[in-house]
C-alpha atoms as a PDB file:
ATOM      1  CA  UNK A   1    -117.779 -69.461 129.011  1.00  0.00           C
ATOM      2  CA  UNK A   2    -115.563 -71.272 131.120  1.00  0.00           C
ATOM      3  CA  UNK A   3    -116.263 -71.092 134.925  1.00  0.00           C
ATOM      4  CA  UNK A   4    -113.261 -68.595 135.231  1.00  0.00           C
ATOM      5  CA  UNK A   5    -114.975 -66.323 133.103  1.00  0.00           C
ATOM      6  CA  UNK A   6    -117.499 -65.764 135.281  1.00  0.00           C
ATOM      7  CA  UNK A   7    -115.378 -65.228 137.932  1.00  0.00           C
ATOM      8  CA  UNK A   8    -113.593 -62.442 136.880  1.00  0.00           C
ATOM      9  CA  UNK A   9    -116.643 -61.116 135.276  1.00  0.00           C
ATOM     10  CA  UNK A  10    -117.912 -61.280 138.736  1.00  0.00           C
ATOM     11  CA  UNK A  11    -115.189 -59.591 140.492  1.00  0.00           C
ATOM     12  CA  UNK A  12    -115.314 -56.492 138.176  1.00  0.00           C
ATOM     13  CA  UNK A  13    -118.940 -56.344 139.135  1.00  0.00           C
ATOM     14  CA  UNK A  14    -118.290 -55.826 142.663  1.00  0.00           C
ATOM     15  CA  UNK A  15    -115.218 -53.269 142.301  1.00  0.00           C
ATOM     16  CA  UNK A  16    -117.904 -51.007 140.216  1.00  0.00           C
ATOM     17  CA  UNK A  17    -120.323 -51.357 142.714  1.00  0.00           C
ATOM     18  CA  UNK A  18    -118.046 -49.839 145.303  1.00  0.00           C
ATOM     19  CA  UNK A  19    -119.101 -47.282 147.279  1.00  0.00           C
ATOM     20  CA  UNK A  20    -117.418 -43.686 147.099  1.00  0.00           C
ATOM     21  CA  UNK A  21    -116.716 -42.776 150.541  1.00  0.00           C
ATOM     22  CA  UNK A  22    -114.182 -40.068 150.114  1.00  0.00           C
ATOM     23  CA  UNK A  23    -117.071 -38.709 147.714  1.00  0.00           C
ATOM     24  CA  UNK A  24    -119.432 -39.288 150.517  1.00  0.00           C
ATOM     25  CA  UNK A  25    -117.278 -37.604 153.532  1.00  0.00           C
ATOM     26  CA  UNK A  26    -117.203 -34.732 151.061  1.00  0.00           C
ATOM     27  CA  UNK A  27    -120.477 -34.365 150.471  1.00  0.00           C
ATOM     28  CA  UNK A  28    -121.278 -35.136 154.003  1.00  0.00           C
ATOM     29  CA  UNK A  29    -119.000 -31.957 155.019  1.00  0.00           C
ATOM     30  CA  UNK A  30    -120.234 -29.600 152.393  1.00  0.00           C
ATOM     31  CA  UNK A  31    -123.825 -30.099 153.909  1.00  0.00           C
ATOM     32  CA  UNK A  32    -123.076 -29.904 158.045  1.00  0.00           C
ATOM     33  CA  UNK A  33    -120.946 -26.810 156.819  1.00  0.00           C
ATOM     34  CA  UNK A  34    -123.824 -25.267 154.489  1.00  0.00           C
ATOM     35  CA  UNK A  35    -126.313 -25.820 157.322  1.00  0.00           C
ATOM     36  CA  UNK A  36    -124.651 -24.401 160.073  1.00  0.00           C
ATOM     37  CA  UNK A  37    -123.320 -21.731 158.275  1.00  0.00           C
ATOM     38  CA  UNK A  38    -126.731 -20.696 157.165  1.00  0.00           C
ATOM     39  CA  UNK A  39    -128.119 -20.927 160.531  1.00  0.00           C
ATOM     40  CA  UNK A  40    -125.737 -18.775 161.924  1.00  0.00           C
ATOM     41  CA  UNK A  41    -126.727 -16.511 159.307  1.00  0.00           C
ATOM     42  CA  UNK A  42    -130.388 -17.262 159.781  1.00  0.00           C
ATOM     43  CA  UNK A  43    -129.985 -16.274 163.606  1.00  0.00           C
ATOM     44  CA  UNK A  44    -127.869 -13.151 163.471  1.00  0.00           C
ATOM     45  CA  UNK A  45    -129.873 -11.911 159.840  1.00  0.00           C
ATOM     46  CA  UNK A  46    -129.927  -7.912 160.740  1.00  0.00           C
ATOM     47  CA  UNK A  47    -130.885  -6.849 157.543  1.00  0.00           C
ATOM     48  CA  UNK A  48    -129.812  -6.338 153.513  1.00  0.00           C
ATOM     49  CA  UNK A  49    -131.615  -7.580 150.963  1.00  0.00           C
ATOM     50  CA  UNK A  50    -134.443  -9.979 150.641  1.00  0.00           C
ATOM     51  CA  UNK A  51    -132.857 -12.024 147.383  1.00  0.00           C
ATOM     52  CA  UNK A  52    -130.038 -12.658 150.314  1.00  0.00           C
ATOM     53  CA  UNK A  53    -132.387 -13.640 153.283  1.00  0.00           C
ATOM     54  CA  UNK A  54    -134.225 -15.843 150.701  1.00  0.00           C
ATOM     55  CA  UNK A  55    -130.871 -17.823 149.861  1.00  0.00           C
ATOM     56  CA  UNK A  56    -129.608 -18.611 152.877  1.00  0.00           C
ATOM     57  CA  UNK A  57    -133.429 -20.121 154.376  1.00  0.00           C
ATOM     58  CA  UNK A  58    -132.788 -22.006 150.288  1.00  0.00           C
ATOM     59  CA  UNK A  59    -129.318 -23.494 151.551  1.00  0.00           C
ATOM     60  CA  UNK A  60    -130.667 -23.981 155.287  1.00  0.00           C
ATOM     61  CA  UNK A  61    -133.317 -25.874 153.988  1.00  0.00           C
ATOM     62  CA  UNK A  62    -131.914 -28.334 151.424  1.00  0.00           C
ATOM     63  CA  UNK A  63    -129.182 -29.006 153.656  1.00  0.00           C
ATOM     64  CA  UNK A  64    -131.517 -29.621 156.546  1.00  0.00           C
ATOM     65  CA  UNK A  65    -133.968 -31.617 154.491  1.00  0.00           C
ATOM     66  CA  UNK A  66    -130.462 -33.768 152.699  1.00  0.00           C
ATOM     67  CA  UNK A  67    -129.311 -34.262 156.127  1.00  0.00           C
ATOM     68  CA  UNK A  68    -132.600 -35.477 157.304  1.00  0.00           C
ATOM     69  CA  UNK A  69    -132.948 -37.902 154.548  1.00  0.00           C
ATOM     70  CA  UNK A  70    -129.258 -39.130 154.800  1.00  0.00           C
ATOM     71  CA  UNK A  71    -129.910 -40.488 158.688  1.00  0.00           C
ATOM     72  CA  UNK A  72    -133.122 -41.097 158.859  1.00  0.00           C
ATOM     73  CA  UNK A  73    -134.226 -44.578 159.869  1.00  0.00           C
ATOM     74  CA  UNK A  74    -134.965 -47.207 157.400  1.00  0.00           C
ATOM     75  CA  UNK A  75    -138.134 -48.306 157.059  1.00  0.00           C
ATOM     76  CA  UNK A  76    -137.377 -52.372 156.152  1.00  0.00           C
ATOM     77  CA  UNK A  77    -141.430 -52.931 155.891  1.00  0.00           C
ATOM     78  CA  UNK A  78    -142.008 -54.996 159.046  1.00  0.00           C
ATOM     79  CA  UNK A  79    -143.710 -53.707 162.276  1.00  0.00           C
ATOM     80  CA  UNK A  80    -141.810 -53.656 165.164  1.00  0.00           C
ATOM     81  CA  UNK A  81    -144.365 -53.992 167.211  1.00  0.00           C
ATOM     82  CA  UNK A  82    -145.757 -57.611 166.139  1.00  0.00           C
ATOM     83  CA  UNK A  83    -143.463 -60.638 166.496  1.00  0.00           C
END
C-alpha cells in the first residue's frame, strides 16, 4: 500500500467512529422525561392496580439508575489525594 492508502483508510476510520449525538440527545430526553414522569406518578399514586404501581417504580428506576450511570464521575484509576 502506498502511503495514501492508509490515509484514506484512516479517515474512514474516524468518520465510523463518530459519535451519534442526535441519537444521544434523544435518548438523553426519553430518560429525564421517563423519570420525571414516573415520579410524578410515583408521588401522586392514589390507587389502581399493583401490575401499574409496579411499572412505573420499573421505569423510575432504570431511568434513575441510566441517568446515574450516564453522569457519574469517571474513575481514571489515580488517587486524588496523593501527588
Amino acid at each position: 500500500m502506498t502511503d495514501n492508502d492508509f490515509r484514506i483508510e484512516d479517515r474512514k476510520e474516524r468518520e465510523a467512529k463518530r459519535p451519534n449525538y442526535p441519537l444521544r440527545r434523544v435518548k438523553f430526553l426519553l430518560a429525564v422525561v421517563g423519570f420525571v414522569a414516573s415520579v410524578t406518578l410515583m408521588l401522586t399514586w392514589h390507587g389502581g392496580s399493583l401490575a401499574g404501581a409496579l411499572v412505573v417504580e420499573g421505569v423510575y428506576l432504570a431511568t434513575a439508575l441510566w441517568l446515574t450511570v450516564k453522569f457519574a464521575p469517571k474513575y481514571d484509576g489515580k488517587d486524588d489525594n496523593h501527588a
